[in-house]
N, C-alpha and C. Protein backbone atom coordinates (compact mmCIF):
# COMPACT_ATOMS: atom_id res chain seq x y z
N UNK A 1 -15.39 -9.20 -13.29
CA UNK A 1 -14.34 -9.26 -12.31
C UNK A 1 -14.84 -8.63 -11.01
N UNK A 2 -14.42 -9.38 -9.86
CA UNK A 2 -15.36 -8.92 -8.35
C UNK A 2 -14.62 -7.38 -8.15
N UNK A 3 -14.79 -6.35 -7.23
CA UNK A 3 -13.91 -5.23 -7.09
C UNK A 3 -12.58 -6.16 -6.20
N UNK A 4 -12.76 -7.07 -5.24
CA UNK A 4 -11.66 -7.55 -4.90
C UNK A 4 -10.37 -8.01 -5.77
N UNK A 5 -10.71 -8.70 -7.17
CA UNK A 5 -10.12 -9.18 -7.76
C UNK A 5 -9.28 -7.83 -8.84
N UNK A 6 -10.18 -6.54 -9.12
CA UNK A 6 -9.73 -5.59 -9.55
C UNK A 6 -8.67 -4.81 -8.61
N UNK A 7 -9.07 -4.65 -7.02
CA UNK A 7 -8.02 -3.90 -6.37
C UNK A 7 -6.99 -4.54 -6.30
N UNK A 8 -6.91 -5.98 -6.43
CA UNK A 8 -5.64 -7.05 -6.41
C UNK A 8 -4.50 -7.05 -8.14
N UNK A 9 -4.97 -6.65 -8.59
CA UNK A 9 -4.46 -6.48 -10.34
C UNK A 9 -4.25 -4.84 -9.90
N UNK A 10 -5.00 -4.33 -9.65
CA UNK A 10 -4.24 -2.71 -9.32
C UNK A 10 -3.10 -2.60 -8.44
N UNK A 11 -3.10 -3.31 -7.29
CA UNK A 11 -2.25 -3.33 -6.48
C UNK A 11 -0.93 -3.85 -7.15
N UNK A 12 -1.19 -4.77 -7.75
CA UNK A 12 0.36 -5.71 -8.15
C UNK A 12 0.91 -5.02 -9.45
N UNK A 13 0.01 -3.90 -9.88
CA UNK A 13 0.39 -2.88 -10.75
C UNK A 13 0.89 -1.53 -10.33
N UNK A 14 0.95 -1.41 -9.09
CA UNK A 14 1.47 -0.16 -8.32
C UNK A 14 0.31 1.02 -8.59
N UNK A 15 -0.86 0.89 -8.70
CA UNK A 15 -1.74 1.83 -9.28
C UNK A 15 -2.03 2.64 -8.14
N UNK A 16 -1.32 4.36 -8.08
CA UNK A 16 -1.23 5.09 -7.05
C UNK A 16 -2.88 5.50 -6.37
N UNK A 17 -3.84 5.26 -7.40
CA UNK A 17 -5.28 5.57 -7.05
C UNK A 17 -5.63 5.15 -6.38
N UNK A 18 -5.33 3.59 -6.24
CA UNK A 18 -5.60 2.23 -5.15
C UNK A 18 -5.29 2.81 -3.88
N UNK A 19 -4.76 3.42 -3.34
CA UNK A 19 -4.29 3.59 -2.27
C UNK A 19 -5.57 4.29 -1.53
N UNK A 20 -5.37 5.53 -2.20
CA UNK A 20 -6.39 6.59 -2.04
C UNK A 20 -7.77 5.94 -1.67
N UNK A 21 -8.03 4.84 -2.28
CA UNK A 21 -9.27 4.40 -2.30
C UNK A 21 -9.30 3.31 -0.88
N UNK A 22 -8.21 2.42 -0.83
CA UNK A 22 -8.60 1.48 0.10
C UNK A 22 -8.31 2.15 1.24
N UNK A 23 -7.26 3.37 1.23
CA UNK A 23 -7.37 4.21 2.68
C UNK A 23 -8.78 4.54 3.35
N UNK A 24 -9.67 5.40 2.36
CA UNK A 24 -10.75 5.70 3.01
C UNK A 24 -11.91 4.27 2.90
N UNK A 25 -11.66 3.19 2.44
CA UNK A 25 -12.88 2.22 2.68
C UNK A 25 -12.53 1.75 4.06
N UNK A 26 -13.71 1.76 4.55
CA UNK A 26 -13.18 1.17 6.19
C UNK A 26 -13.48 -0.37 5.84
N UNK A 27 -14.55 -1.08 4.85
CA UNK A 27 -14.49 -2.36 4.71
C UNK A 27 -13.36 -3.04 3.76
N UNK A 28 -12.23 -2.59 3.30
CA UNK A 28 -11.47 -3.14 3.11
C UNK A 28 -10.62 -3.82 3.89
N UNK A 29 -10.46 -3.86 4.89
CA UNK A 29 -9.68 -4.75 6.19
C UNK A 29 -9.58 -6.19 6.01
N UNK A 30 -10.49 -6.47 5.48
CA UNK A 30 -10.44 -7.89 4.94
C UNK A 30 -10.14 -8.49 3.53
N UNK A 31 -10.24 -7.51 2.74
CA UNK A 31 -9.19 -7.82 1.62
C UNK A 31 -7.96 -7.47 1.99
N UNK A 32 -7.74 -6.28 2.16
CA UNK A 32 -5.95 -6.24 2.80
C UNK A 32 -5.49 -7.65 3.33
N UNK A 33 -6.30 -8.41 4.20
CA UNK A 33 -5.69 -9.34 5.27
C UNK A 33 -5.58 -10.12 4.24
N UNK A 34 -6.45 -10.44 3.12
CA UNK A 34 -6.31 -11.39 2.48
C UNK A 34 -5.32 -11.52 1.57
N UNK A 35 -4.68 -10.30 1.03
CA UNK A 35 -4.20 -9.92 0.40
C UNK A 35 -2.11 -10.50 0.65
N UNK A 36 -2.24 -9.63 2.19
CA UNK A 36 -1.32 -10.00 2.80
C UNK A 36 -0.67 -11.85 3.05
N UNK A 37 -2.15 -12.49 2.99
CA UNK A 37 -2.38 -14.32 3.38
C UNK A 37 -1.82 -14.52 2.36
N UNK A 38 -2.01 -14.14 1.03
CA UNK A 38 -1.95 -14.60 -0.54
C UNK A 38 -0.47 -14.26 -0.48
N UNK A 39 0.12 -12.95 -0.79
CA UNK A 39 1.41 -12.71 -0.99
C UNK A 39 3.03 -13.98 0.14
N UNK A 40 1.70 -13.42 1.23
CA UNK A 40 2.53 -14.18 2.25
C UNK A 40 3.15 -16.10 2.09
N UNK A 41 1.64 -16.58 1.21
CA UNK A 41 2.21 -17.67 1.33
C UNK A 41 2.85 -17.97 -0.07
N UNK A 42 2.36 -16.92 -0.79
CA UNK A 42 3.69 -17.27 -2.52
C UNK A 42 4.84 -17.03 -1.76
N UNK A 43 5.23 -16.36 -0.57
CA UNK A 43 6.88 -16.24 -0.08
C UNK A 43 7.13 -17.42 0.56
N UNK A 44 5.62 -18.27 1.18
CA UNK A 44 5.94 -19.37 1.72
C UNK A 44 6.39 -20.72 0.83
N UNK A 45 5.62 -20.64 -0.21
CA UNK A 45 5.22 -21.98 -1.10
C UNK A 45 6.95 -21.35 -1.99
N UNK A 46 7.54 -20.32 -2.41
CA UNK A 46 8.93 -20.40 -2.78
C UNK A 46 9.95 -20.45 -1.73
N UNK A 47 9.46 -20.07 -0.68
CA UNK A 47 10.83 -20.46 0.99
C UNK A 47 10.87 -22.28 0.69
N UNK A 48 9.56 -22.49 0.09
CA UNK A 48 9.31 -24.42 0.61
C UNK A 48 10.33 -24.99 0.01
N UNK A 49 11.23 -24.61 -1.01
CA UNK A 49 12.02 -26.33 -1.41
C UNK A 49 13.19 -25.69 -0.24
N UNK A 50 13.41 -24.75 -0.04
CA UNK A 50 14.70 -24.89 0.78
C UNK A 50 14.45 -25.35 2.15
N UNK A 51 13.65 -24.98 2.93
CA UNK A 51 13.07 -25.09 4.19
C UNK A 51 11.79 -26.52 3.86
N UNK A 52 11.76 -27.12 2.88
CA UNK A 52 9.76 -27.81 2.69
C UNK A 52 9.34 -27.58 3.96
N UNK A 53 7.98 -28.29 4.46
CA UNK A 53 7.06 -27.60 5.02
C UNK A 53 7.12 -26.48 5.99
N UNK A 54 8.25 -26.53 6.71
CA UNK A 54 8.49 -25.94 7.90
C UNK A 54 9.05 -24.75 7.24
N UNK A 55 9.71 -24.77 5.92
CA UNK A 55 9.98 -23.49 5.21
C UNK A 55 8.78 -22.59 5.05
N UNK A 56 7.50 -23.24 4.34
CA UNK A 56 6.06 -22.26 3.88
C UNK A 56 5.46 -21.91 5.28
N UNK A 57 5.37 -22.68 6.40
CA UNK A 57 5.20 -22.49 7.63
C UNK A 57 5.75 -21.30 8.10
N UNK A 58 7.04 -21.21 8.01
CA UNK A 58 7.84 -19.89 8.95
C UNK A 58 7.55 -18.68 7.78
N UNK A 59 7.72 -18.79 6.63
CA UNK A 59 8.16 -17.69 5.53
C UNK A 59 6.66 -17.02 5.62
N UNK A 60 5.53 -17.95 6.02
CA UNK A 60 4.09 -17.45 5.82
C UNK A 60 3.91 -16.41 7.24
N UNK A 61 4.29 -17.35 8.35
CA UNK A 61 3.81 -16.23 9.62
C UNK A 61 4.85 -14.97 9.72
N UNK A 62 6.09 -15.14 9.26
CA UNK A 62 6.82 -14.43 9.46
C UNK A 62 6.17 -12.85 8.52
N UNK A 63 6.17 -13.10 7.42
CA UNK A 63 5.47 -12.28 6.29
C UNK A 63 4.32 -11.68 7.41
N UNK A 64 3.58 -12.34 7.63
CA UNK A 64 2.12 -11.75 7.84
C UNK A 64 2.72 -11.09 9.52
N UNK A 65 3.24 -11.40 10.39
CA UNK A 65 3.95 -10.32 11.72
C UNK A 65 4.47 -9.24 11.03
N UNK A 66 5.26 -9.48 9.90
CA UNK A 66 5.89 -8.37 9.58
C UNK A 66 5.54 -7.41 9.01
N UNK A 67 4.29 -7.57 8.73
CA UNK A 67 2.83 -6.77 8.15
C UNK A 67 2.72 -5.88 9.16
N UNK A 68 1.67 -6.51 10.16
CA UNK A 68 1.52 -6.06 11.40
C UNK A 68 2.56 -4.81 12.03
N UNK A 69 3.23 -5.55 12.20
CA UNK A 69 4.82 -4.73 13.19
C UNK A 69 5.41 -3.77 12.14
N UNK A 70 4.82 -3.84 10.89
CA UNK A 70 5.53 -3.03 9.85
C UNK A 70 4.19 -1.60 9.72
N UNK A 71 3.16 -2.00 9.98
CA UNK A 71 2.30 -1.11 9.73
C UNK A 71 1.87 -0.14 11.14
N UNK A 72 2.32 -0.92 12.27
CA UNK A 72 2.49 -0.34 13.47
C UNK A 72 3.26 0.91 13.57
N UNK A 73 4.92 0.17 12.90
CA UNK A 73 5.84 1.16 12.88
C UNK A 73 5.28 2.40 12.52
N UNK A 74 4.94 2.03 11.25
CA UNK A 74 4.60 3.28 10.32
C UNK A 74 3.52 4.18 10.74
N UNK A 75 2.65 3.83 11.66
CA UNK A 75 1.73 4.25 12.15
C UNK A 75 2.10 5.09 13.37
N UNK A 76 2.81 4.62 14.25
CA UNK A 76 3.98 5.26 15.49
C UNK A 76 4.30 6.41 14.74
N UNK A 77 5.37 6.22 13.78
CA UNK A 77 6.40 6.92 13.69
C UNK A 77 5.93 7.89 12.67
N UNK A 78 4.84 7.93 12.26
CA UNK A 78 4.47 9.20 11.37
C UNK A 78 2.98 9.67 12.07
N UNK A 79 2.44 9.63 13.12
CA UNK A 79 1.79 9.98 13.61
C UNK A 79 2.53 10.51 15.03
N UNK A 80 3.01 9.57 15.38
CA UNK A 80 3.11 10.41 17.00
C UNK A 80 4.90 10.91 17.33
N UNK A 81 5.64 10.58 16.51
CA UNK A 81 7.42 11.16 16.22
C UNK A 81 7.33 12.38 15.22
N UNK A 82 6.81 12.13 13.92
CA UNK A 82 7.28 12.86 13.14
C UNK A 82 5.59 13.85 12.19
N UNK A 83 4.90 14.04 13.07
CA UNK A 83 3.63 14.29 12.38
C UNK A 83 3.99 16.04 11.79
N UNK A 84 2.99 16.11 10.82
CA UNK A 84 2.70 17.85 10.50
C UNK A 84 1.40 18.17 10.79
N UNK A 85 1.20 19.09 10.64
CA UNK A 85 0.09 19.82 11.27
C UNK A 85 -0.93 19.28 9.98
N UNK A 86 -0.97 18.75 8.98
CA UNK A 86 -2.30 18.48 8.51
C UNK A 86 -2.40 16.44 8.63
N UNK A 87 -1.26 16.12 9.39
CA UNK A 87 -1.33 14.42 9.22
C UNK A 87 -2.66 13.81 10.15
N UNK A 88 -3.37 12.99 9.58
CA UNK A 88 -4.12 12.20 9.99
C UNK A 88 -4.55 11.18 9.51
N UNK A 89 -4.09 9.95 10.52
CA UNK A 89 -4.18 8.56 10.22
C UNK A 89 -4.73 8.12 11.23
N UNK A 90 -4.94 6.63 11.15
CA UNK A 90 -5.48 5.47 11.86
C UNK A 90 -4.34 4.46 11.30
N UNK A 91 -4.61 3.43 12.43
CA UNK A 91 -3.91 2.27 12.31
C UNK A 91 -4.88 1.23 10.92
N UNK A 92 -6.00 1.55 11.11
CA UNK A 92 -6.68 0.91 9.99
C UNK A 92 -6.55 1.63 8.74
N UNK A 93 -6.31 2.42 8.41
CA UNK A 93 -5.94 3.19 7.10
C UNK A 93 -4.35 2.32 7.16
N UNK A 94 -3.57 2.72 7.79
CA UNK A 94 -2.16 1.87 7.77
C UNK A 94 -2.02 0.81 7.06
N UNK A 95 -2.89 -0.37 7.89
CA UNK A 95 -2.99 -1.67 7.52
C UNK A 95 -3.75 -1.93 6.36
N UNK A 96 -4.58 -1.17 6.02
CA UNK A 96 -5.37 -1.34 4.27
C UNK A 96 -4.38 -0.82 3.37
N UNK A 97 -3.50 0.18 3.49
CA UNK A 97 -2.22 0.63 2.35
C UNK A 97 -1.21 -0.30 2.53
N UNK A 98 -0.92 -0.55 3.54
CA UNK A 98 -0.06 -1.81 3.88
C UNK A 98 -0.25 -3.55 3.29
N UNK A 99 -1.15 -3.38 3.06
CA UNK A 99 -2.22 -4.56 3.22
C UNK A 99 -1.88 -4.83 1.48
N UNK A 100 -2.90 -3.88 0.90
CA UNK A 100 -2.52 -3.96 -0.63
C UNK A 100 -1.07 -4.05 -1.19
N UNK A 101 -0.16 -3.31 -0.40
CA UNK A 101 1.42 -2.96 -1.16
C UNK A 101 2.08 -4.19 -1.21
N UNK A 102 1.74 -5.17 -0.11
CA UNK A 102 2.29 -6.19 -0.41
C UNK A 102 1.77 -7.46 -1.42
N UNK A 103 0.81 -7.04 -2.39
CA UNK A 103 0.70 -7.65 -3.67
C UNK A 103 1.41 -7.97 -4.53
N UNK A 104 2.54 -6.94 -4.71
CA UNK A 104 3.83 -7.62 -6.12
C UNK A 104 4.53 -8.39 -5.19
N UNK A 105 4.16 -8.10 -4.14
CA UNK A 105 5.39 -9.72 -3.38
C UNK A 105 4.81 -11.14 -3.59
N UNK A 106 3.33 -11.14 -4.34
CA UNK A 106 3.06 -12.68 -4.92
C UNK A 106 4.17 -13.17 -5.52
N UNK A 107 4.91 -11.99 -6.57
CA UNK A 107 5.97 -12.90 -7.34
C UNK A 107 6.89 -13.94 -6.56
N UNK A 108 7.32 -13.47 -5.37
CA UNK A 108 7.60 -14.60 -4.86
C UNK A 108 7.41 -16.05 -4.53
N UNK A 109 5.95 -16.57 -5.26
CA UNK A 109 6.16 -18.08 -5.47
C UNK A 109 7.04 -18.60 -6.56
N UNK A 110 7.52 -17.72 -7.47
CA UNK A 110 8.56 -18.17 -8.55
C UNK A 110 10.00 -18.97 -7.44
N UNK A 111 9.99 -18.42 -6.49
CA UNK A 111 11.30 -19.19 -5.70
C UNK A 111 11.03 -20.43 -5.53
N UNK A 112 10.36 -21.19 -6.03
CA UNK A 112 10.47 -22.55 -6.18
C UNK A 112 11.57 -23.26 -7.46
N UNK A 113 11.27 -21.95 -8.08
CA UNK A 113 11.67 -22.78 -9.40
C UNK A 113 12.77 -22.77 -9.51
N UNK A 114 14.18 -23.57 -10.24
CA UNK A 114 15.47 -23.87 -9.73
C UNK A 114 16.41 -22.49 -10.41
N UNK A 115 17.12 -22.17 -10.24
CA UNK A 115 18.14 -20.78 -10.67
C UNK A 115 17.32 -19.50 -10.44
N UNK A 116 16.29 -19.20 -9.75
CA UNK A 116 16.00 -18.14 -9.44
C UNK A 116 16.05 -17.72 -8.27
């Protein structure tokens, strides 16, 4: 199993270690993103029967801004509003914890399927 494919099964397992780990890799940035692409479009490919294409279309970019603007926040507002004297982050540490957490939101390609 690649380590990508292991931090992705940790992630969608809530495995608190994962964090720790993809915080300090600075080359994780690109699994996060990918990570985020994947989750994003299981919200797209289950938005699709209600919306079809233009549903996986919006549900996908929308997901992946809200990444962004979500990891911003968090980055603002616990660094430069509400910091303590031992906090230290980056916006790239942000977006790699950010990045992974949104892995159990794969389950969301089940919204295709009818009564769920």
């Amino acid at each position: 199993m690649t380590a990508y494919h292991d931090r992705l099964f940790r992630a969608i397992k809530l495995d608190p270690d994962l964090y720790e780990e993809v915080e300090a890799d600075h080359t994780a940035n690109g699994q996060a993103a990918l990570t985020v692409v994947l989750s994003s479009l299981a919200a797209g490919i289950g938005g699709a029967v209600s919306g079809g294409w233009y549903g996986l279309f919006l549900n996908t970019v929308v997901a992946l801004v809200g990444w962004v603007v979500w990891a911003f926040l968090s980055y603002f507002i616990g660094t430069r509003l509400l910091p303590e004297h031992q906090t230290s982050a980056d916006m790239g540490e942000l977006l790699r914890c950010t990045g992974f957490s949104s892995a159990p939101g794969m389950i969301q390609v089940l919204g295709f399927l009818p009564g769920l």
